[in-house]
C-alpha atoms as a PDB file:
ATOM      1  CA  UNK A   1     144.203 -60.254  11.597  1.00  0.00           C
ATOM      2  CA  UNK A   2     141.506 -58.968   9.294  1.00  0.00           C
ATOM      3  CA  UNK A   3     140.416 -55.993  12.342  1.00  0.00           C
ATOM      4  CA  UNK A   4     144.099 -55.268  12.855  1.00  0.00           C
ATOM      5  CA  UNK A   5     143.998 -54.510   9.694  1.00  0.00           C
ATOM      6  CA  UNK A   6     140.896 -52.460   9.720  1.00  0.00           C
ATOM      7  CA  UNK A   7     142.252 -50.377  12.466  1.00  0.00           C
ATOM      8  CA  UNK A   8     145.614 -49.298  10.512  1.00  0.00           C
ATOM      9  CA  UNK A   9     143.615 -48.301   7.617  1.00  0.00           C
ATOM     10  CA  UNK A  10     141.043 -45.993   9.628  1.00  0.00           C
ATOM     11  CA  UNK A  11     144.113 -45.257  11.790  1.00  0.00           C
ATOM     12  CA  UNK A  12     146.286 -44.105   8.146  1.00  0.00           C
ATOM     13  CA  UNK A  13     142.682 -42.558   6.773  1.00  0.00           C
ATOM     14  CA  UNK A  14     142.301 -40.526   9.893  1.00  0.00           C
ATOM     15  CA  UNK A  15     146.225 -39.222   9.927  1.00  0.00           C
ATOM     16  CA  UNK A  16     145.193 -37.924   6.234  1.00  0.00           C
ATOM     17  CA  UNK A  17     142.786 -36.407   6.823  1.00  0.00           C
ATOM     18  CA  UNK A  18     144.284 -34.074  10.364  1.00  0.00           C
ATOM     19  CA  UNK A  19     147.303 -33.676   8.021  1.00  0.00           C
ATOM     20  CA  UNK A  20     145.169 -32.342   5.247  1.00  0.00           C
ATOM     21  CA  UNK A  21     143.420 -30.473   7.842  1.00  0.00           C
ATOM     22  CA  UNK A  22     146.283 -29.149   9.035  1.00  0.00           C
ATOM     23  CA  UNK A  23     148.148 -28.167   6.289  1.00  0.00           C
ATOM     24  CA  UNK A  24     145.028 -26.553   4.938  1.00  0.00           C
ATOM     25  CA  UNK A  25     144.518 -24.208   8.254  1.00  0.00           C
ATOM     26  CA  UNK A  26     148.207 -23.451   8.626  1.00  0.00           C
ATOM     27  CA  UNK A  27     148.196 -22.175   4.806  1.00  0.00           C
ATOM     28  CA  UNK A  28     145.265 -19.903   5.787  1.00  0.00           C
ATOM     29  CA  UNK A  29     145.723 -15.744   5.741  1.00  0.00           C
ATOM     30  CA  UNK A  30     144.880 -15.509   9.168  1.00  0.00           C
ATOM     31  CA  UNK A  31     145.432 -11.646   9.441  1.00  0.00           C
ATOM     32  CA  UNK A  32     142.816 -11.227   7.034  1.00  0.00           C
ATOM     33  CA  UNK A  33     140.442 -13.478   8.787  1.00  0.00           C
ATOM     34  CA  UNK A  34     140.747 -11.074  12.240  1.00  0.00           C
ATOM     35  CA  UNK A  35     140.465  -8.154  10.071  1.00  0.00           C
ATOM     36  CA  UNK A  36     137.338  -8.702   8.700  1.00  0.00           C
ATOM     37  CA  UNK A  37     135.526 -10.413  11.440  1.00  0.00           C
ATOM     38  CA  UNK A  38     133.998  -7.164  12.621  1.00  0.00           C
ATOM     39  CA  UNK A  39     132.544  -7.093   8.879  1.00  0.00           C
ATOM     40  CA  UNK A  40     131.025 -10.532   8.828  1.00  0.00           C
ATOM     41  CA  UNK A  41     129.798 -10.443  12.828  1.00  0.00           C
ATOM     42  CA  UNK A  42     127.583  -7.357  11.010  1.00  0.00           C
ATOM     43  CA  UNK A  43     126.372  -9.790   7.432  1.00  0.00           C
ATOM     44  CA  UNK A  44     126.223 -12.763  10.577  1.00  0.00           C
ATOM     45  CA  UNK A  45     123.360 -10.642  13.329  1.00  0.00           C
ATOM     46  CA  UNK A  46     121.608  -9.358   9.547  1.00  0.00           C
ATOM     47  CA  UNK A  47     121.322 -13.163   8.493  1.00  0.00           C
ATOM     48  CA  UNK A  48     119.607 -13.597  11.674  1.00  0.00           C
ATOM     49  CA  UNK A  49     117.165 -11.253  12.009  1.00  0.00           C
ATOM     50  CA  UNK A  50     116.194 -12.803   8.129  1.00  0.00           C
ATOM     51  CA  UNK A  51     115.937 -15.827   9.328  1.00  0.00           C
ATOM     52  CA  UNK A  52     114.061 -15.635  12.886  1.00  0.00           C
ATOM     53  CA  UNK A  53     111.477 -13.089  11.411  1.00  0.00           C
ATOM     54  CA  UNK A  54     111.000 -16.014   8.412  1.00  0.00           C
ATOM     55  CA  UNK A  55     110.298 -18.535  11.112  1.00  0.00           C
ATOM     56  CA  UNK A  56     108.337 -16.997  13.192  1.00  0.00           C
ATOM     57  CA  UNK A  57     106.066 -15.076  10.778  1.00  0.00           C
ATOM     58  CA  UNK A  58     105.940 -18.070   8.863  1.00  0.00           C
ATOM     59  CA  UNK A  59     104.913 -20.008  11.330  1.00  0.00           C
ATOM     60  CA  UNK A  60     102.208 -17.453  11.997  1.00  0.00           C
ATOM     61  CA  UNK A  61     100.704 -18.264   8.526  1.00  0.00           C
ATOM     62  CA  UNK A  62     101.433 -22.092   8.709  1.00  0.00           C
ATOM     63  CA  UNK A  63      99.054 -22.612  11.541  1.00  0.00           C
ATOM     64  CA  UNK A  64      95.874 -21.666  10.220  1.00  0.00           C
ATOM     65  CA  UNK A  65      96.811 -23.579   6.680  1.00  0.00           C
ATOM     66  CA  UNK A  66      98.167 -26.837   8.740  1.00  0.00           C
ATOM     67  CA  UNK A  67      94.972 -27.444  10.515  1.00  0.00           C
ATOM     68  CA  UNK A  68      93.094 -26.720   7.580  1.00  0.00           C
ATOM     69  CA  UNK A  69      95.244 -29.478   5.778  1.00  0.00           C
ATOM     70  CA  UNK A  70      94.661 -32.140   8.887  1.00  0.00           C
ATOM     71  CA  UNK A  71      90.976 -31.550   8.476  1.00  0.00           C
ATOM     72  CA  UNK A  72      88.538 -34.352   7.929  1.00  0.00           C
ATOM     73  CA  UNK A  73      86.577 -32.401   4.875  1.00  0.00           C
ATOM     74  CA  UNK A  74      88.161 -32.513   1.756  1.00  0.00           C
ATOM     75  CA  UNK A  75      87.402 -29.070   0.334  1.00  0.00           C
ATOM     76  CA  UNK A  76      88.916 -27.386   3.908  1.00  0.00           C
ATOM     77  CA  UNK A  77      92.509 -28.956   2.720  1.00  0.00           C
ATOM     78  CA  UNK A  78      91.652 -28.191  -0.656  1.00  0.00           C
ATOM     79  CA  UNK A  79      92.027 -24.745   0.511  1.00  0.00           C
ATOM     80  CA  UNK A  80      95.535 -24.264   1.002  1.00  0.00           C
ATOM     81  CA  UNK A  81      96.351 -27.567  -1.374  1.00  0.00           C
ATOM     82  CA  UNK A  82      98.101 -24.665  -4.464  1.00  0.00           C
ATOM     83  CA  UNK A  83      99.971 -22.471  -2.054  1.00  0.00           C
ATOM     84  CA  UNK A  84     101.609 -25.224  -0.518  1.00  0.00           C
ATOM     85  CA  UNK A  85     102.386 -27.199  -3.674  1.00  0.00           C
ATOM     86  CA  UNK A  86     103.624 -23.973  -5.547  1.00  0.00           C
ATOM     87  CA  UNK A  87     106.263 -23.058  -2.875  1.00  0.00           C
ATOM     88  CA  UNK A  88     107.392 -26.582  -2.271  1.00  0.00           C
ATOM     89  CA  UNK A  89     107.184 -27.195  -6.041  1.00  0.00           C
ATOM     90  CA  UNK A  90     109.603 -24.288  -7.470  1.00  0.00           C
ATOM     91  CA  UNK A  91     113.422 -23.353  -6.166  1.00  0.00           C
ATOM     92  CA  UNK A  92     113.561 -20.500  -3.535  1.00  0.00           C
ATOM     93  CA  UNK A  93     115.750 -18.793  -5.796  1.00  0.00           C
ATOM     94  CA  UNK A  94     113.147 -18.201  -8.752  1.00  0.00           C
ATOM     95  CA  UNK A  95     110.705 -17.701  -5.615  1.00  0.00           C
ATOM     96  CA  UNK A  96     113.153 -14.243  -5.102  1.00  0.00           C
ATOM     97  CA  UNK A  97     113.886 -13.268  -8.165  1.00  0.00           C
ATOM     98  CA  UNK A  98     109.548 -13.190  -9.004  1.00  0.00           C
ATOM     99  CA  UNK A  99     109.015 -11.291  -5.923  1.00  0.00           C
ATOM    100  CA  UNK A 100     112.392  -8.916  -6.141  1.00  0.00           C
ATOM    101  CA  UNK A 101     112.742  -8.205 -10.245  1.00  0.00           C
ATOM    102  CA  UNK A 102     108.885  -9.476 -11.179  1.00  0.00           C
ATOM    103  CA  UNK A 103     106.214  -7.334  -9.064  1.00  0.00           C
ATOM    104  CA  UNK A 104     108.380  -4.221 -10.576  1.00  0.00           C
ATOM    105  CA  UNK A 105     106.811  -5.151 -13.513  1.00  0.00           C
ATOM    106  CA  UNK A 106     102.931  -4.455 -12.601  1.00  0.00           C
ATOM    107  CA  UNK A 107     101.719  -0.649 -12.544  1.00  0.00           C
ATOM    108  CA  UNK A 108      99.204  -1.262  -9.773  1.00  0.00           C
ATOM    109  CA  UNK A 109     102.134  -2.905  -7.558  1.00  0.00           C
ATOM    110  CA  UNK A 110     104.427   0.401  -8.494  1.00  0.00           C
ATOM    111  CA  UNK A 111     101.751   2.732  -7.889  1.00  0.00           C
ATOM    112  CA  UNK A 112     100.117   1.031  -4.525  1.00  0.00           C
ATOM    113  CA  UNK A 113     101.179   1.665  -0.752  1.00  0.00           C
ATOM    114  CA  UNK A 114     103.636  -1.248  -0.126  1.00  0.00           C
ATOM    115  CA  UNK A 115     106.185  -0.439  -2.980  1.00  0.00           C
ATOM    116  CA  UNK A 116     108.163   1.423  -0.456  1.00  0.00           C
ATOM    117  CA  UNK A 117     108.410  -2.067   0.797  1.00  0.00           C
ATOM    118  CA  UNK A 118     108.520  -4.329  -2.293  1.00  0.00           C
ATOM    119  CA  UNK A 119     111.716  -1.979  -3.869  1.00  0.00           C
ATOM    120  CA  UNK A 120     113.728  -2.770  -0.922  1.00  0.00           C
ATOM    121  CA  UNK A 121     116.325  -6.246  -1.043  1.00  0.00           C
ATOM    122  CA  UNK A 122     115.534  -6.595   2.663  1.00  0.00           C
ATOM    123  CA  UNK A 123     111.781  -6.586   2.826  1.00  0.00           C
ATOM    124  CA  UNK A 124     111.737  -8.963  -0.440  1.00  0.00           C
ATOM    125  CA  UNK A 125     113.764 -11.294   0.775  1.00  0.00           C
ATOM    126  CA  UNK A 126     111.835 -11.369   4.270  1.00  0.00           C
ATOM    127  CA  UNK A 127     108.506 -11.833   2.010  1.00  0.00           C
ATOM    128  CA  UNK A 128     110.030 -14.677   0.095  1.00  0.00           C
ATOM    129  CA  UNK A 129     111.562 -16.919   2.856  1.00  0.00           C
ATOM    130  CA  UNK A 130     108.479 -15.916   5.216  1.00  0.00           C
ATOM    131  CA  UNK A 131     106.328 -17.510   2.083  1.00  0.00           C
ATOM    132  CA  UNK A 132     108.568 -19.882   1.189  1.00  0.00           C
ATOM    133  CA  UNK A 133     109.152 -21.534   4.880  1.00  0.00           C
ATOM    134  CA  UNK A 134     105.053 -21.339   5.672  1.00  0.00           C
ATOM    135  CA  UNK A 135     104.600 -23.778   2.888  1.00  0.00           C
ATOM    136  CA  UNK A 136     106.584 -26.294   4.947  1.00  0.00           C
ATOM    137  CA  UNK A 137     105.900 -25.667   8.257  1.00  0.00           C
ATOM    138  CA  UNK A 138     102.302 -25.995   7.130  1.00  0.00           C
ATOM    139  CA  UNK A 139     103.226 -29.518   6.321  1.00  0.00           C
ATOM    140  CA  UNK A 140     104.778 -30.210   9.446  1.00  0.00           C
ATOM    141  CA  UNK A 141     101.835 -28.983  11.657  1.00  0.00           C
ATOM    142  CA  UNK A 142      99.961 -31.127   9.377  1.00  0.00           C
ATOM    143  CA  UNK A 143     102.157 -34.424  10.625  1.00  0.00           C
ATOM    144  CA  UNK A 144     101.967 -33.388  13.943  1.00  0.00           C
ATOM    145  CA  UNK A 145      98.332 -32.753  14.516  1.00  0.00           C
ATOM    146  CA  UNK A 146      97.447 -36.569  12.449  1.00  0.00           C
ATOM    147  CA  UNK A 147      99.564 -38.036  15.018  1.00  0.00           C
ATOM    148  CA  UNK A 148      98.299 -36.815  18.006  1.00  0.00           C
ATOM    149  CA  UNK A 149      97.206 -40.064  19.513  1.00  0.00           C
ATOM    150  CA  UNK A 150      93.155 -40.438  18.971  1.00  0.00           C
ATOM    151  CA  UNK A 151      92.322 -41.194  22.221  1.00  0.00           C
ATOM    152  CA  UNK A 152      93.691 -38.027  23.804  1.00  0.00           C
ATOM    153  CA  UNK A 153      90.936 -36.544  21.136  1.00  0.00           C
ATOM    154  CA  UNK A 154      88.018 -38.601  21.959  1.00  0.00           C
ATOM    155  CA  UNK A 155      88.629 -38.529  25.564  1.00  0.00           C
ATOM    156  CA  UNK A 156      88.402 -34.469  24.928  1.00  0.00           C
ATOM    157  CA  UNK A 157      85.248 -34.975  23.433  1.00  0.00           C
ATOM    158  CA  UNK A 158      84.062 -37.650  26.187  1.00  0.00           C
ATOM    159  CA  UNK A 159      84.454 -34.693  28.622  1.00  0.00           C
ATOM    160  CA  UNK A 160      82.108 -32.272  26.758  1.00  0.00           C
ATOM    161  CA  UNK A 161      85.050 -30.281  24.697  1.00  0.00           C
ATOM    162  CA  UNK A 162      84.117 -28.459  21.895  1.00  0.00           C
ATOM    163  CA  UNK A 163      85.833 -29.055  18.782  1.00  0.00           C
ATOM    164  CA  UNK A 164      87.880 -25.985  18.944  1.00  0.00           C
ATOM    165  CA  UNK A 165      88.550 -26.266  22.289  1.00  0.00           C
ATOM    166  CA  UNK A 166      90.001 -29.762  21.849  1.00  0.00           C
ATOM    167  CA  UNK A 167      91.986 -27.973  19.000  1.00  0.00           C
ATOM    168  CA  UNK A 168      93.218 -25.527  20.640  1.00  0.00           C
ATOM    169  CA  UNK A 169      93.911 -27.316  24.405  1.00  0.00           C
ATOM    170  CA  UNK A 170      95.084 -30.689  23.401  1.00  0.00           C
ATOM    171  CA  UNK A 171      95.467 -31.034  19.683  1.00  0.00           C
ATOM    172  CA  UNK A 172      97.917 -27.811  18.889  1.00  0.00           C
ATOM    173  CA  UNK A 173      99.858 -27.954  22.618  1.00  0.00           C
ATOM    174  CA  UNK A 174     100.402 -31.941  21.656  1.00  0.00           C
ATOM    175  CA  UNK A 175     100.964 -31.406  17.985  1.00  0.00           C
ATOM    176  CA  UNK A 176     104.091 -28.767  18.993  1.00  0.00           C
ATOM    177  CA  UNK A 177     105.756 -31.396  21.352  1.00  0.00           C
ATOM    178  CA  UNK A 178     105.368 -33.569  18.180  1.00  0.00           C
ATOM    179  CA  UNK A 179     106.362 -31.153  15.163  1.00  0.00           C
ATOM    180  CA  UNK A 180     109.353 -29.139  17.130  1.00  0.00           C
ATOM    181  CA  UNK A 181     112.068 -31.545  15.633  1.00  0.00           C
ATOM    182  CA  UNK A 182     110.992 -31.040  12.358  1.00  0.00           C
ATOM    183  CA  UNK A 183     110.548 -27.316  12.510  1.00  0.00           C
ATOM    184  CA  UNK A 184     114.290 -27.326  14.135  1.00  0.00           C
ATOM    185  CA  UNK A 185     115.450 -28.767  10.879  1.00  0.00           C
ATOM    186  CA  UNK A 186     113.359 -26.330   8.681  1.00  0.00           C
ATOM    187  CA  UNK A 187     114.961 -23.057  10.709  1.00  0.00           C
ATOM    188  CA  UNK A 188     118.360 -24.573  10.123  1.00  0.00           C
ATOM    189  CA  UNK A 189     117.542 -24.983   6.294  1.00  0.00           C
ATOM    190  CA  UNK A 190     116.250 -21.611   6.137  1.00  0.00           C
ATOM    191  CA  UNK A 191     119.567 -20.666   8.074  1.00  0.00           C
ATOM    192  CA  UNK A 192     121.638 -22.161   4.878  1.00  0.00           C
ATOM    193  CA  UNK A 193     118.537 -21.030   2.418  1.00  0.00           C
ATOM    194  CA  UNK A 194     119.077 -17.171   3.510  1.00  0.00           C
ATOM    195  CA  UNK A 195     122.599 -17.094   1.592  1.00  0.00           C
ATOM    196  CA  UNK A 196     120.535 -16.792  -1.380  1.00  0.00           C
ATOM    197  CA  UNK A 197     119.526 -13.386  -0.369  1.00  0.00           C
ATOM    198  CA  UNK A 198     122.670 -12.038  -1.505  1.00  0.00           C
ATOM    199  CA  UNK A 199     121.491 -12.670  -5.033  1.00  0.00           C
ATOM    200  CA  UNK A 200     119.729  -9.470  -4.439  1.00  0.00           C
ATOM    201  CA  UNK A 201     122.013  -7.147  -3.301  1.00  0.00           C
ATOM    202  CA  UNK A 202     121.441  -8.038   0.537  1.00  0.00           C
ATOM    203  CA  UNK A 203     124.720  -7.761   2.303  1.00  0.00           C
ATOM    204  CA  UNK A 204     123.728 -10.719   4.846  1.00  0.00           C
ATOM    205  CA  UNK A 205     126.737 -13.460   5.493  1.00  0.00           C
ATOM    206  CA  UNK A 206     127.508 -14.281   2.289  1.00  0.00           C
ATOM    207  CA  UNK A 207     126.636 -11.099   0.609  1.00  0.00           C
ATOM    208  CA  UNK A 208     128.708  -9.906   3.010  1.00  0.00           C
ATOM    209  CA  UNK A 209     131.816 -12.234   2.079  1.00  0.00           C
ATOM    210  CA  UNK A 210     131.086 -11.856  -1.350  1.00  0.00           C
ATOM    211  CA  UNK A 211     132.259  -7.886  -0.720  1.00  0.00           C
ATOM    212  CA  UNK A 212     134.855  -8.313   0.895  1.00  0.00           C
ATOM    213  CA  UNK A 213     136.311 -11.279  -1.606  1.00  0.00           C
ATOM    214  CA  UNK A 214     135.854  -8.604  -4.233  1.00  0.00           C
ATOM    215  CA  UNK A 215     138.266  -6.340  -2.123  1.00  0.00           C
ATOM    216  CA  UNK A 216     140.644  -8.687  -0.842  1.00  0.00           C
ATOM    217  CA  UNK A 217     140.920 -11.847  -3.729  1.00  0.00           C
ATOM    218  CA  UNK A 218     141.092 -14.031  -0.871  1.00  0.00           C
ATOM    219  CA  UNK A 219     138.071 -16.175  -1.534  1.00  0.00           C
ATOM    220  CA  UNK A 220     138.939 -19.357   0.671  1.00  0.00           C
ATOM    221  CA  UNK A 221     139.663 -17.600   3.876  1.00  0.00           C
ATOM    222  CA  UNK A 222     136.723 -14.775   3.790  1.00  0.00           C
ATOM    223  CA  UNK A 223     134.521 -18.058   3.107  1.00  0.00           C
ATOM    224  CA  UNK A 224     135.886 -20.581   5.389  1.00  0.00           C
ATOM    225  CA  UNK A 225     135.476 -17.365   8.222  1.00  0.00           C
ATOM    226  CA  UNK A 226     131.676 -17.220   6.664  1.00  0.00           C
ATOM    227  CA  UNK A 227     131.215 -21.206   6.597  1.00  0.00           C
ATOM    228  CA  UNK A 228     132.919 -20.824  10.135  1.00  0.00           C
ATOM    229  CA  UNK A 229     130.072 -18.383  11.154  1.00  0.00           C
ATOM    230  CA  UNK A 230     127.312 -20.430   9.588  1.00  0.00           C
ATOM    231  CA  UNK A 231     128.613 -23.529  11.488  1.00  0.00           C
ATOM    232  CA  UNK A 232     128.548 -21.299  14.955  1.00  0.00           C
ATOM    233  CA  UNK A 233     124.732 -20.340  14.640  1.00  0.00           C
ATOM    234  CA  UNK A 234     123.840 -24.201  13.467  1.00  0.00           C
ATOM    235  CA  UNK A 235     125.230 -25.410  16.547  1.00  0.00           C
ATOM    236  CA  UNK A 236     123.714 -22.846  18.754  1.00  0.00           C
ATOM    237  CA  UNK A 237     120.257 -23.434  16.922  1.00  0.00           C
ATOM    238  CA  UNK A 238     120.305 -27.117  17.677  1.00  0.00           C
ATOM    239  CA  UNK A 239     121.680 -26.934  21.438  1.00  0.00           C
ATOM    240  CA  UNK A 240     118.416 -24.356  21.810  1.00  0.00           C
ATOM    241  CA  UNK A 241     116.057 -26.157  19.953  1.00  0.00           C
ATOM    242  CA  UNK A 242     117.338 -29.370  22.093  1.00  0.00           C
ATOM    243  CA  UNK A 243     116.751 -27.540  25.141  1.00  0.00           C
ATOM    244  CA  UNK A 244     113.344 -26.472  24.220  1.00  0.00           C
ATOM    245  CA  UNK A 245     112.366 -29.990  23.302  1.00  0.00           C
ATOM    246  CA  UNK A 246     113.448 -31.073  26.786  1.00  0.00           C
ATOM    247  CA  UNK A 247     112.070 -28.944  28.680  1.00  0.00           C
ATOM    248  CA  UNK A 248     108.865 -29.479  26.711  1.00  0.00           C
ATOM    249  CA  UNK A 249     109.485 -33.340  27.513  1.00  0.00           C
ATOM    250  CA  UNK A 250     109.360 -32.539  31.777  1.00  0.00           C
ATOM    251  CA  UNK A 251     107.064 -29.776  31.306  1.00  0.00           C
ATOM    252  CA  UNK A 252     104.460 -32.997  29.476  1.00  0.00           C
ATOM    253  CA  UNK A 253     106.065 -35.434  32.648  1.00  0.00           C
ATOM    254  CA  UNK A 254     104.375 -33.235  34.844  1.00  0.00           C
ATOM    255  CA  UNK A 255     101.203 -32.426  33.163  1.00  0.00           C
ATOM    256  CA  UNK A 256     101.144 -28.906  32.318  1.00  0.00           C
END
């Protein structure tokens, strides 16, 4: 009796909720929505190209500060100890708004060769997430390369590796197979993370929507297209990262 009536209330619950649905995306402009989908595909491919430069450039500067923190001296992860704790410490948003409306500030940053670079929205919003997202990958690459198993180490070592070698050939090829979930879930963070460059005039996604909401006073269905959008490049993210982790899986099977 008690799971029949367990079932009818998930079965009422459920009903609710598609009615709500429903209701919800039958109320929704959807001649608006086409109309500006040319508009958001162009804030959706600039999101992008934010986001997979941060990655991969982060990544770039992780590596050499993740196997400096997974060394066995103390004053090698010492090293990178206050660049990781600052940008893990402080919101991304204050990160952007130092490097966007605070370098302005300095005469020698005005005056010096990059402020081409440091005036524009894009390239400070590249700088901040590529700083920003190095400060956790480092942290993952740190994970992974403590749990490499020992023995594949020592049995490096047996065979007359040098220490860098083992690094390099073993550790790093291991630790990647080990760290990809994680730094799946960090790109798809810094997918959701890169609406914040819109604080800065960046017409990305949700600067993007932000414009046209301005235009058209239709808030819920220029952000449920965006949210739609956001949702589109999540799933694709995970089906390629899942891929990649499989194929690193056989690839390991077969001992490449």
């Amino acid at each position: 009796m008690r799971k029949i009536s367990e079932i009818a209330a998930w079965s009422v619950a459920v009903a609710l909720i598609v009615y709500a649905l429903w209701s919800g995306l039958t109320a929704l402009n959807w001649d608006v929505i086409i109309k500006w989908l040319p508009r958001l595909s162009e804030g959706a491919l600039l999101t992008l190209e934010l986001v997979a430069i941060a990655v991969l450039a982060g990544l770039i500067l992780a590596l050499p500060m993740g196997i400096a923190r997974a060394s066995r001296h103390w004053y090698v992860r010492a090293l990178p100890y206050g660049y990781i704790f600052f940008f893990r410490g402080t919101p991304l948003l204050v990160q952007l708004f130092l490097v966007y409306y605070g370098l302005a500030q300095f005469d020698a940053v005005r005056e010096g060769p990059l402020w081409p670079y440091l005036r524009s929205p894009y390239w400070c919003a590249v700088l901040t997430m590529t700083l920003h997202t190095a400060a956790y990958i480092a942290e993952i690459l740190r994970g992974a390369i403590q749990a490499v198993p020992p023995g594949e180490i020592e049995a490096a070592r047996a065979l007359g590796m040098s220490r860098a070698k083992t690094m390099f050939y073993i550790v790093l090829p291991r630790a990647a197979r080990i760290g990809l979930p994680a730094y799946s879930n960090e790109v798809i963070l810094m997918l959701k993370a890169s609406a914040l460059a819109s604080t800065v005039t960046l017409l990305e996604l949700t600067g993007m929507a932000r414009t046209i909401i301005a235009r058209t006073y239709l808030p819920v269905e220029i952000f449920f297209a965006a949210g739609m959008f956001y949702l589109l490049i999540a799933f694709l993210l995970v089906r390629g990262f899942k891929l990649l982790e499989r194929w690193l899986r056989v690839d390991a099977c077969q001992g490449r």
